[in-house]
PDB file of N, CA and C in Angstrom:
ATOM      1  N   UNK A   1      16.898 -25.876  12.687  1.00  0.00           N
ATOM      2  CA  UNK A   1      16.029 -25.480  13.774  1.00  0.00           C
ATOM      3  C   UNK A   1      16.801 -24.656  14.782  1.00  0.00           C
ATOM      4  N   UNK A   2      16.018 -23.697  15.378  1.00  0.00           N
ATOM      5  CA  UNK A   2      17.016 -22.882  16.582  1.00  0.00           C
ATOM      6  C   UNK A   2      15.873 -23.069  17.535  1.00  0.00           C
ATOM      7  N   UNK A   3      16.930 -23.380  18.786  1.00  0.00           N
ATOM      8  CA  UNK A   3      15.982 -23.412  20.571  1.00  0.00           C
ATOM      9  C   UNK A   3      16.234 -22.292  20.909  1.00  0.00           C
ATOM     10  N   UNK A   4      14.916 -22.067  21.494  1.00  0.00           N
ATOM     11  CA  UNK A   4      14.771 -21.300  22.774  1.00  0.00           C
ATOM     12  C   UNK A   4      14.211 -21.203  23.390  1.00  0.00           C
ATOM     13  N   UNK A   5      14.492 -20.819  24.768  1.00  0.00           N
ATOM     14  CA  UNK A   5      14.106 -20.850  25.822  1.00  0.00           C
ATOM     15  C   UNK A   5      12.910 -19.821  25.972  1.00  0.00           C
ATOM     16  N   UNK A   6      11.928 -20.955  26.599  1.00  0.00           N
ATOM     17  CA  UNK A   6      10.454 -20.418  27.184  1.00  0.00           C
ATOM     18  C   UNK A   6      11.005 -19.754  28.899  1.00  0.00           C
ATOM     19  N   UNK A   7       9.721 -19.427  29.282  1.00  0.00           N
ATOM     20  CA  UNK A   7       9.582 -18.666  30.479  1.00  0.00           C
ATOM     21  C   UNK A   7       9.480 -19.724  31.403  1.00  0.00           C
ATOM     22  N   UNK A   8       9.074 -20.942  31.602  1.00  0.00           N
ATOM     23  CA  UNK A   8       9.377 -22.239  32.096  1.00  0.00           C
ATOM     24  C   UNK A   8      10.914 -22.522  32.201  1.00  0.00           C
ATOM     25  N   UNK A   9      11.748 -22.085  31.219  1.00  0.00           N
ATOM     26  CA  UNK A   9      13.197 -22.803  31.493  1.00  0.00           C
ATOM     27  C   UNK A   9      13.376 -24.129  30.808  1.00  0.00           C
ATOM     28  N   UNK A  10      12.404 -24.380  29.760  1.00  0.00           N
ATOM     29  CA  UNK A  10      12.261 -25.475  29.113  1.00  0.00           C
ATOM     30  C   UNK A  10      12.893 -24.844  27.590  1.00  0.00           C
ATOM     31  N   UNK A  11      13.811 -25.664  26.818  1.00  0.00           N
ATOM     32  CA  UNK A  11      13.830 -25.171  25.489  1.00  0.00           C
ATOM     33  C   UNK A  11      12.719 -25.746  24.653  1.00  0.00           C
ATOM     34  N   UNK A  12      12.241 -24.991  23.530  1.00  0.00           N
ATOM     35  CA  UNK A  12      11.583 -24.476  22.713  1.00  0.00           C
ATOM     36  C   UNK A  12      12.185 -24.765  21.258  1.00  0.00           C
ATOM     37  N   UNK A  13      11.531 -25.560  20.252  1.00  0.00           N
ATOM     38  CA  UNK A  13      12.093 -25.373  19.267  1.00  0.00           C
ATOM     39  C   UNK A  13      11.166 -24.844  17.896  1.00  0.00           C
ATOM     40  N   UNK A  14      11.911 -24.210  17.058  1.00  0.00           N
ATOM     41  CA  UNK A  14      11.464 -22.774  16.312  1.00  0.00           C
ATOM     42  C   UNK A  14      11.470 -23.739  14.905  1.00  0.00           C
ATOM     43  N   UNK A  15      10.621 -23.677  14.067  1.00  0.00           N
ATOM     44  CA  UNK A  15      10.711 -23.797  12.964  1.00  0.00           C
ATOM     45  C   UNK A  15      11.310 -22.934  11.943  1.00  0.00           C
ATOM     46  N   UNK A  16      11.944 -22.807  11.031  1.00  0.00           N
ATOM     47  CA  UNK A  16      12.540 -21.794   9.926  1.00  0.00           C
ATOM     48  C   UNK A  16      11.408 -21.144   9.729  1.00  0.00           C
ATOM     49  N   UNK A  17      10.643 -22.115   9.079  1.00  0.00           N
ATOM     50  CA  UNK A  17       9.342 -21.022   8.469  1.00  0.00           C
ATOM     51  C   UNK A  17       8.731 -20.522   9.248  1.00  0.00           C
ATOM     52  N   UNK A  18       8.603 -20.769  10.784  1.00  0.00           N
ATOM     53  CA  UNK A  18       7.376 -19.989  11.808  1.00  0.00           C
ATOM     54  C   UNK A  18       8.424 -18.541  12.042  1.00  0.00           C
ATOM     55  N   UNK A  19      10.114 -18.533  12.005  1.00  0.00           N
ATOM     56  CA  UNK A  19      10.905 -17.519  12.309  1.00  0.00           C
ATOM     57  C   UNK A  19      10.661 -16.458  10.796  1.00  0.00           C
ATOM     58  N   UNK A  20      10.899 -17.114   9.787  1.00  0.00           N
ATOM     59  CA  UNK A  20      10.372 -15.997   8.301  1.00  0.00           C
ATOM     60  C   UNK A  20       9.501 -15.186   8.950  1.00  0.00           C
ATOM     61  N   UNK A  21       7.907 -16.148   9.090  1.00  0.00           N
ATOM     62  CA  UNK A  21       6.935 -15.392   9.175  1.00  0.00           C
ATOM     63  C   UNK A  21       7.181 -14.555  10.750  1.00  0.00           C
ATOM     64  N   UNK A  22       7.762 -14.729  11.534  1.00  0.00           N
ATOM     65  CA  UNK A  22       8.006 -13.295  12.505  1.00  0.00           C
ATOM     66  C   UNK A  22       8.787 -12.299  12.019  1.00  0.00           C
ATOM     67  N   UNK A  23       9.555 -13.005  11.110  1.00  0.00           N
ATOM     68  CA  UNK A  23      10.216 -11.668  11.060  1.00  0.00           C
ATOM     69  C   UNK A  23       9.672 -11.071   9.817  1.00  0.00           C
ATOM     70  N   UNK A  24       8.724 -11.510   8.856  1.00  0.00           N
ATOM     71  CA  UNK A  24       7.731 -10.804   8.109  1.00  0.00           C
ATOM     72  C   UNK A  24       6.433  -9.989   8.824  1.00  0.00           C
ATOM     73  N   UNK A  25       6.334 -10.589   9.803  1.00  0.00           N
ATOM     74  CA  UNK A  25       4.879 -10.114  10.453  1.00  0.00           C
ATOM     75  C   UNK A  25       6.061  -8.309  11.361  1.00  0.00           C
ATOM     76  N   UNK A  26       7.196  -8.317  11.624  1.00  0.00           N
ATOM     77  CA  UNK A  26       8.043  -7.576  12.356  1.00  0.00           C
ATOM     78  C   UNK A  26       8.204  -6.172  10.757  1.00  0.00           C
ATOM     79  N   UNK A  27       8.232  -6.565  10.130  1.00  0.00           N
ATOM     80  CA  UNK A  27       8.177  -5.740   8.739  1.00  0.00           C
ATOM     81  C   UNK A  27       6.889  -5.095   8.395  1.00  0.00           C
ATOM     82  N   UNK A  28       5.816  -5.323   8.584  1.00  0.00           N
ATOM     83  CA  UNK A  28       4.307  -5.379   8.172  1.00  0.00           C
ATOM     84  C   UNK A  28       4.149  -3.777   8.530  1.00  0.00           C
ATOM     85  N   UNK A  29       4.668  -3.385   9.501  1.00  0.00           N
ATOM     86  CA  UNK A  29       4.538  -1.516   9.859  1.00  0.00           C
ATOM     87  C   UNK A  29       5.295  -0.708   8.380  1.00  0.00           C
ATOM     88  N   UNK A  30       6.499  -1.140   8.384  1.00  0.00           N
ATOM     89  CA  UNK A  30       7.043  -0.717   7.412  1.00  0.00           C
ATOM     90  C   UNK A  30       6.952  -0.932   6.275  1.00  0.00           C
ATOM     91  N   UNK A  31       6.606  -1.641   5.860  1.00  0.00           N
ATOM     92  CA  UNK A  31       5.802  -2.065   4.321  1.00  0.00           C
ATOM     93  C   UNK A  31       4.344  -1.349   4.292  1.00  0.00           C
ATOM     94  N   UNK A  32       3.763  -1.444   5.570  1.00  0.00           N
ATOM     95  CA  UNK A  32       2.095  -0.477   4.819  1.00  0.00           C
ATOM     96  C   UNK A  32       2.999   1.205   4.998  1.00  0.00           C
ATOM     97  N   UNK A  33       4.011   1.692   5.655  1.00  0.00           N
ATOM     98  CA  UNK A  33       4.234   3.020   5.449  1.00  0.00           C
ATOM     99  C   UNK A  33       5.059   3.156   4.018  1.00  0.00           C
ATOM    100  N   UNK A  34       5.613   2.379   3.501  1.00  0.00           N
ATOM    101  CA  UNK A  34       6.058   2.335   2.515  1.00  0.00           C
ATOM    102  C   UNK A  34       5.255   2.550   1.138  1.00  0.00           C
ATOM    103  N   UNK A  35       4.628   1.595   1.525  1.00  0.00           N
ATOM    104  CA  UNK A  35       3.065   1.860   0.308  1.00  0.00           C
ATOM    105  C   UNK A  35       2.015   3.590   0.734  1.00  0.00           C
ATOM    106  N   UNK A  36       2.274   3.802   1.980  1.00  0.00           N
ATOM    107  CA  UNK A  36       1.834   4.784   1.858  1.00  0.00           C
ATOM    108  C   UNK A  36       2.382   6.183   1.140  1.00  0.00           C
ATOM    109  N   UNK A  37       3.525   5.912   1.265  1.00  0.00           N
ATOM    110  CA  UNK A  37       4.684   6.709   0.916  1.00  0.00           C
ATOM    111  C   UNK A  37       4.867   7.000  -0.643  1.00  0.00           C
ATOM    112  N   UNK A  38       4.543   5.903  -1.290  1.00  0.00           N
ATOM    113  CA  UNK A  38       4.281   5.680  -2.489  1.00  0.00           C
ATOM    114  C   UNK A  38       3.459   6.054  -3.474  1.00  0.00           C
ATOM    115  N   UNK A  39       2.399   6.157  -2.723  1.00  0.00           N
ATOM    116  CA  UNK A  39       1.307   6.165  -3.381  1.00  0.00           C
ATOM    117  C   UNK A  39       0.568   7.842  -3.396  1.00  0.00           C
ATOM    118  N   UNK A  40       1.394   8.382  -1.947  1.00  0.00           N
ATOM    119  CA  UNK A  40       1.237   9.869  -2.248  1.00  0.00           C
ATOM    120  C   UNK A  40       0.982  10.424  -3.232  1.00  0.00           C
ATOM    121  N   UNK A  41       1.916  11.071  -4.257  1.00  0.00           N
ATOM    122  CA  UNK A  41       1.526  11.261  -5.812  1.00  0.00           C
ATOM    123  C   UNK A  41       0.390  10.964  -6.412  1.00  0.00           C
ATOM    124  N   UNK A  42      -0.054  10.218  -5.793  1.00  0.00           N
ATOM    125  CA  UNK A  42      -1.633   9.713  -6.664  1.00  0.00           C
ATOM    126  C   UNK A  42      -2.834  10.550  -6.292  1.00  0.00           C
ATOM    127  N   UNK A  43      -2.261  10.180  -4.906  1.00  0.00           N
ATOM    128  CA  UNK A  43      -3.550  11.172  -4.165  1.00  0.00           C
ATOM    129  C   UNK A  43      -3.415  12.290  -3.845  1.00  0.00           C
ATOM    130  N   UNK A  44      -2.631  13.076  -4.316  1.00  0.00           N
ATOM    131  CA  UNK A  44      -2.547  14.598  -4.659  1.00  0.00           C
ATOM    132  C   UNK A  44      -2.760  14.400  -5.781  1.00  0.00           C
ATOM    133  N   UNK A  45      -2.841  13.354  -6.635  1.00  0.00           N
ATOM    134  CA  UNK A  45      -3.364  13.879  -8.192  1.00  0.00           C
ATOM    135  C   UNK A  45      -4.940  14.155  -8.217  1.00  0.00           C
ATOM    136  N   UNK A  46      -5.416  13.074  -7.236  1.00  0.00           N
ATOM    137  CA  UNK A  46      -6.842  13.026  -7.382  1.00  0.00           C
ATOM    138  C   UNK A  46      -7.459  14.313  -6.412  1.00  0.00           C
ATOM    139  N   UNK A  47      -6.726  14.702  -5.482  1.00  0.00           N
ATOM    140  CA  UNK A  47      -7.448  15.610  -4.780  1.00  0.00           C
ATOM    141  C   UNK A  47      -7.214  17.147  -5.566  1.00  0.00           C
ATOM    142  N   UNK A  48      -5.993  17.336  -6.211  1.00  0.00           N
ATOM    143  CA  UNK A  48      -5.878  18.601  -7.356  1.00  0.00           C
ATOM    144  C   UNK A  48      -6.705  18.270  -8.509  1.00  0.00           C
ATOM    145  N   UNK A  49      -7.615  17.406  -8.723  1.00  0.00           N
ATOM    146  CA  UNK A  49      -8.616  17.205  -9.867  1.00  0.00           C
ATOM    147  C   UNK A  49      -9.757  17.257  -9.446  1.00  0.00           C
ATOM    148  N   UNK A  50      -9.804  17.218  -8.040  1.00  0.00           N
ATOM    149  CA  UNK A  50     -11.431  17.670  -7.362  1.00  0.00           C
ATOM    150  C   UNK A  50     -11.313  18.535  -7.217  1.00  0.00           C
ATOM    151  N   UNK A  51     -10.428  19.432  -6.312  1.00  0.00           N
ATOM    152  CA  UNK A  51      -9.973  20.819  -6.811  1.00  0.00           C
ATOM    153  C   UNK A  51     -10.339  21.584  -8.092  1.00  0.00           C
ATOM    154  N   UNK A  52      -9.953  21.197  -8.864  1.00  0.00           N
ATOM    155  CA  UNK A  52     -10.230  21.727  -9.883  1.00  0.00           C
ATOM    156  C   UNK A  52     -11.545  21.834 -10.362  1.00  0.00           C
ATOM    157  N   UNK A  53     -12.209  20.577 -10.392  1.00  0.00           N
ATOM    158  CA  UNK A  53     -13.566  20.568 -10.146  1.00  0.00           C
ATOM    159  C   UNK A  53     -14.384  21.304  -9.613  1.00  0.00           C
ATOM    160  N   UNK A  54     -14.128  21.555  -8.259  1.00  0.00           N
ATOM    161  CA  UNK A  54     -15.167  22.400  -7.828  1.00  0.00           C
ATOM    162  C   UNK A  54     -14.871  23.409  -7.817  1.00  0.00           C
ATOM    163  N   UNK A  55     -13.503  24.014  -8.155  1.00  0.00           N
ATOM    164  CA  UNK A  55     -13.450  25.988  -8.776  1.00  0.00           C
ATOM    165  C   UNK A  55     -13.716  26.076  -9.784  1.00  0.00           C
ATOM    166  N   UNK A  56     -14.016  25.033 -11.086  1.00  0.00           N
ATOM    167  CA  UNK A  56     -14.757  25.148 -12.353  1.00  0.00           C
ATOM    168  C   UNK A  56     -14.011  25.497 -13.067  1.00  0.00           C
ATOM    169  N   UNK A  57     -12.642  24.626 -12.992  1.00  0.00           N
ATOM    170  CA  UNK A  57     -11.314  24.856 -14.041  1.00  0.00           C
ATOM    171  C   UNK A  57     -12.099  23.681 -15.261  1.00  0.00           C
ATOM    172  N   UNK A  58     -12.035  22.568 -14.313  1.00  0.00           N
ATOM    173  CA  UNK A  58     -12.510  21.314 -15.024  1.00  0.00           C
ATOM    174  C   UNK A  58     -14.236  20.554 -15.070  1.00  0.00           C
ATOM    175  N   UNK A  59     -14.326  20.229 -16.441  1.00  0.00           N
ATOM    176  CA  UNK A  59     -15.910  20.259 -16.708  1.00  0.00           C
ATOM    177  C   UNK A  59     -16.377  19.220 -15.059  1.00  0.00           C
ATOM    178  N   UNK A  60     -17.598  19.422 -14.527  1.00  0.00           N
ATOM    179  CA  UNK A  60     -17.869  18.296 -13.296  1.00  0.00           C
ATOM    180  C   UNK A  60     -18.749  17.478 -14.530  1.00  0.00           C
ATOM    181  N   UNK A  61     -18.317  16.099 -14.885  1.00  0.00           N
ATOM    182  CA  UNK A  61     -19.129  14.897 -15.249  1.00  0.00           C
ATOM    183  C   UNK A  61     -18.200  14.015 -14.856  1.00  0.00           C
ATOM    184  N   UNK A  62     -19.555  12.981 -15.115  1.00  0.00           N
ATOM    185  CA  UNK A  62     -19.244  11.593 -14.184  1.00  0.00           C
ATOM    186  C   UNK A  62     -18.371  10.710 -15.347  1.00  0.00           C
ATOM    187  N   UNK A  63     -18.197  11.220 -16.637  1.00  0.00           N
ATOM    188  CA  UNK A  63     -18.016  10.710 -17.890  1.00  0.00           C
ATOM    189  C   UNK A  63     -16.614  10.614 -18.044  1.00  0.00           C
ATOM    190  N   UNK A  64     -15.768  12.307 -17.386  1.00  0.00           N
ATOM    191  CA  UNK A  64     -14.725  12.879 -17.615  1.00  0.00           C
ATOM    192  C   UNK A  64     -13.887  12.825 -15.634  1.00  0.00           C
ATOM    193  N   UNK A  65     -14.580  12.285 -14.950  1.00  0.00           N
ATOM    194  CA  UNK A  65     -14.054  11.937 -13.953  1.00  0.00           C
ATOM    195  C   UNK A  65     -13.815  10.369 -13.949  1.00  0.00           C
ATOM    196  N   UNK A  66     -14.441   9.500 -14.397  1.00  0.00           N
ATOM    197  CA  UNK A  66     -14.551   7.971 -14.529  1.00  0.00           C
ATOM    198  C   UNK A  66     -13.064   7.661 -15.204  1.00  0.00           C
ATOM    199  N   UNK A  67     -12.901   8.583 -16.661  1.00  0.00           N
ATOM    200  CA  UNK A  67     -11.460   8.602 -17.603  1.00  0.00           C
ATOM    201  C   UNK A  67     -10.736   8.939 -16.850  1.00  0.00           C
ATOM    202  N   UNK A  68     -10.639  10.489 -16.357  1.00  0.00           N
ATOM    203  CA  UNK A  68      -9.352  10.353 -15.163  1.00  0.00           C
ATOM    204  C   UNK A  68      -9.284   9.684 -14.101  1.00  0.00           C
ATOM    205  N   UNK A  69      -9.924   8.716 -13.625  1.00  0.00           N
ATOM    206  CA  UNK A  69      -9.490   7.648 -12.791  1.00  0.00           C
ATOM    207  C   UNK A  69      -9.164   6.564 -13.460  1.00  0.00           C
ATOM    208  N   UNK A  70      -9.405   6.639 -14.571  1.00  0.00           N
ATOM    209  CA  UNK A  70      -9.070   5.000 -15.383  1.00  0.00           C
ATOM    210  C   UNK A  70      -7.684   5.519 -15.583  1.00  0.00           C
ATOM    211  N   UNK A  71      -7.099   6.587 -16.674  1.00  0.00           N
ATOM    212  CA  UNK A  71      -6.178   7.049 -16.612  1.00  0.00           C
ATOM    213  C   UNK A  71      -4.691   6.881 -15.557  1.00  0.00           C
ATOM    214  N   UNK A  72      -4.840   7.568 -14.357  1.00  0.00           N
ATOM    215  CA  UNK A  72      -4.780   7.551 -13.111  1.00  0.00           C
ATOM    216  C   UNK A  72      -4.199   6.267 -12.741  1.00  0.00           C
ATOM    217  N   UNK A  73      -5.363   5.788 -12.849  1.00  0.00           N
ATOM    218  CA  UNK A  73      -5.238   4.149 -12.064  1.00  0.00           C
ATOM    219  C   UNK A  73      -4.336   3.085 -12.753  1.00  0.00           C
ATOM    220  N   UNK A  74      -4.087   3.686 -14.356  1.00  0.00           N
ATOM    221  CA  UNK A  74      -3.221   2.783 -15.103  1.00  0.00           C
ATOM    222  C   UNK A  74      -2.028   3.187 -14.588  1.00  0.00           C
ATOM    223  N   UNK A  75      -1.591   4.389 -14.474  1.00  0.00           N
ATOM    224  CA  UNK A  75      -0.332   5.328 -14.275  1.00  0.00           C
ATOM    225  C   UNK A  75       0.237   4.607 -12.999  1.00  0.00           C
ATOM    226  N   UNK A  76      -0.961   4.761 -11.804  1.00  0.00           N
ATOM    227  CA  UNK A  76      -0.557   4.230 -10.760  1.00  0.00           C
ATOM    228  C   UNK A  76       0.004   2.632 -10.951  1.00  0.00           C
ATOM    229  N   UNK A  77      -0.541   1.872 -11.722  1.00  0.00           N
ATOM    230  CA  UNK A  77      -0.150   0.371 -11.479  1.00  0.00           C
ATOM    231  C   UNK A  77       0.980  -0.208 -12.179  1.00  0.00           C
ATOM    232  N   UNK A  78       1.367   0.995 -13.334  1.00  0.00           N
ATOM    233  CA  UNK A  78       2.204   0.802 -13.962  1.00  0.00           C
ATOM    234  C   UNK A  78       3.654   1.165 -12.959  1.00  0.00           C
ATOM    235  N   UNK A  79       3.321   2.062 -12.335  1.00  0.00           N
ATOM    236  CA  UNK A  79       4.456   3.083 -11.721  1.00  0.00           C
ATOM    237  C   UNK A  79       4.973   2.395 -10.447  1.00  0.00           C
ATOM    238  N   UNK A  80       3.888   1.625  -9.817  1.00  0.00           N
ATOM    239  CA  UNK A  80       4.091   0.821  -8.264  1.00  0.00           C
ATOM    240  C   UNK A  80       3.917  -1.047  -8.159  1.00  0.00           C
ATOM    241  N   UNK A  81       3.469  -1.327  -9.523  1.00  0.00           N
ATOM    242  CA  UNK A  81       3.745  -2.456  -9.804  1.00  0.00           C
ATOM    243  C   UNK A  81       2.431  -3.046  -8.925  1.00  0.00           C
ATOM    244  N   UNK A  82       3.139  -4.207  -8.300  1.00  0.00           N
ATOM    245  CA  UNK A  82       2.014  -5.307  -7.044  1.00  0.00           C
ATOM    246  C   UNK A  82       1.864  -4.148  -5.868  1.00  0.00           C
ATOM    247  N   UNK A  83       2.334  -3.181  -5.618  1.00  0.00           N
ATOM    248  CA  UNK A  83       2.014  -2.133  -4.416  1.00  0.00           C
ATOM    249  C   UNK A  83       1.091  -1.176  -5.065  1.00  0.00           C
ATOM    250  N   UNK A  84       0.581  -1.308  -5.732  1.00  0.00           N
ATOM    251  CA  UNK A  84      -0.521  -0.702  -6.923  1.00  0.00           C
ATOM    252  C   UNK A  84      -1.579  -0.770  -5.856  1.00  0.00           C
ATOM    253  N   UNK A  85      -2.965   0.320  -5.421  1.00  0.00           N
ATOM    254  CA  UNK A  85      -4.225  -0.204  -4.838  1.00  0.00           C
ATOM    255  C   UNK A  85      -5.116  -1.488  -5.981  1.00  0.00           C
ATOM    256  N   UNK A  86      -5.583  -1.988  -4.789  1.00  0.00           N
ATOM    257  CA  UNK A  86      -6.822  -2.681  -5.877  1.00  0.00           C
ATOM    258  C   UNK A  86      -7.945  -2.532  -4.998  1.00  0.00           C
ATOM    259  N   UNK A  87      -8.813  -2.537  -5.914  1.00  0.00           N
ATOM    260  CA  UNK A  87     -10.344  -2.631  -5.635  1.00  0.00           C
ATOM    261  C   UNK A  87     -11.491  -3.529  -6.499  1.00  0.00           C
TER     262      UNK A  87
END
């Protein structure tokens, strides 16, 4: 256990696990920029395939857009593991 001192002048005592979780909750900025960071690549894949789409490189169906997101979405979960999106 570690004390510390409140704003009273009284010590305070800290549990291990209530200190983890601050200093996990102190990480939480940097872990969602991290995943954002990550995941970039994906979403330039998907926005250069709508792209493509609507200059009429690539056929527009719902048949052949559904596969490249299944596609996609394997690539992604394979590639980022548990930082993978889910839905």
């Amino acid at each position: 256990m570690v004390s510390a001192l409140t704003p009273g002048g009284s010590p305070r005592r800290r549990e291990p696990s209530s200190m983890a979780s601050a200093q996990l909750s102190d990480c939480a900025p940097l872990v969602s920029a991290a995943k954002s960071l990550l995941r970039t690549p994906f979403d330039a894949m998907r926005e250069h395939y709508a792209a493509a789409v609507r200059a009429g490189l690539v056929e527009r169906s719902l048949l052949a857009s559904a596969r490249f997101e299944r596609k996609l979405g394997a690539l992604e979960r394979t590639a980022l593991g548990l930082w993978a999106r889910r839905v």
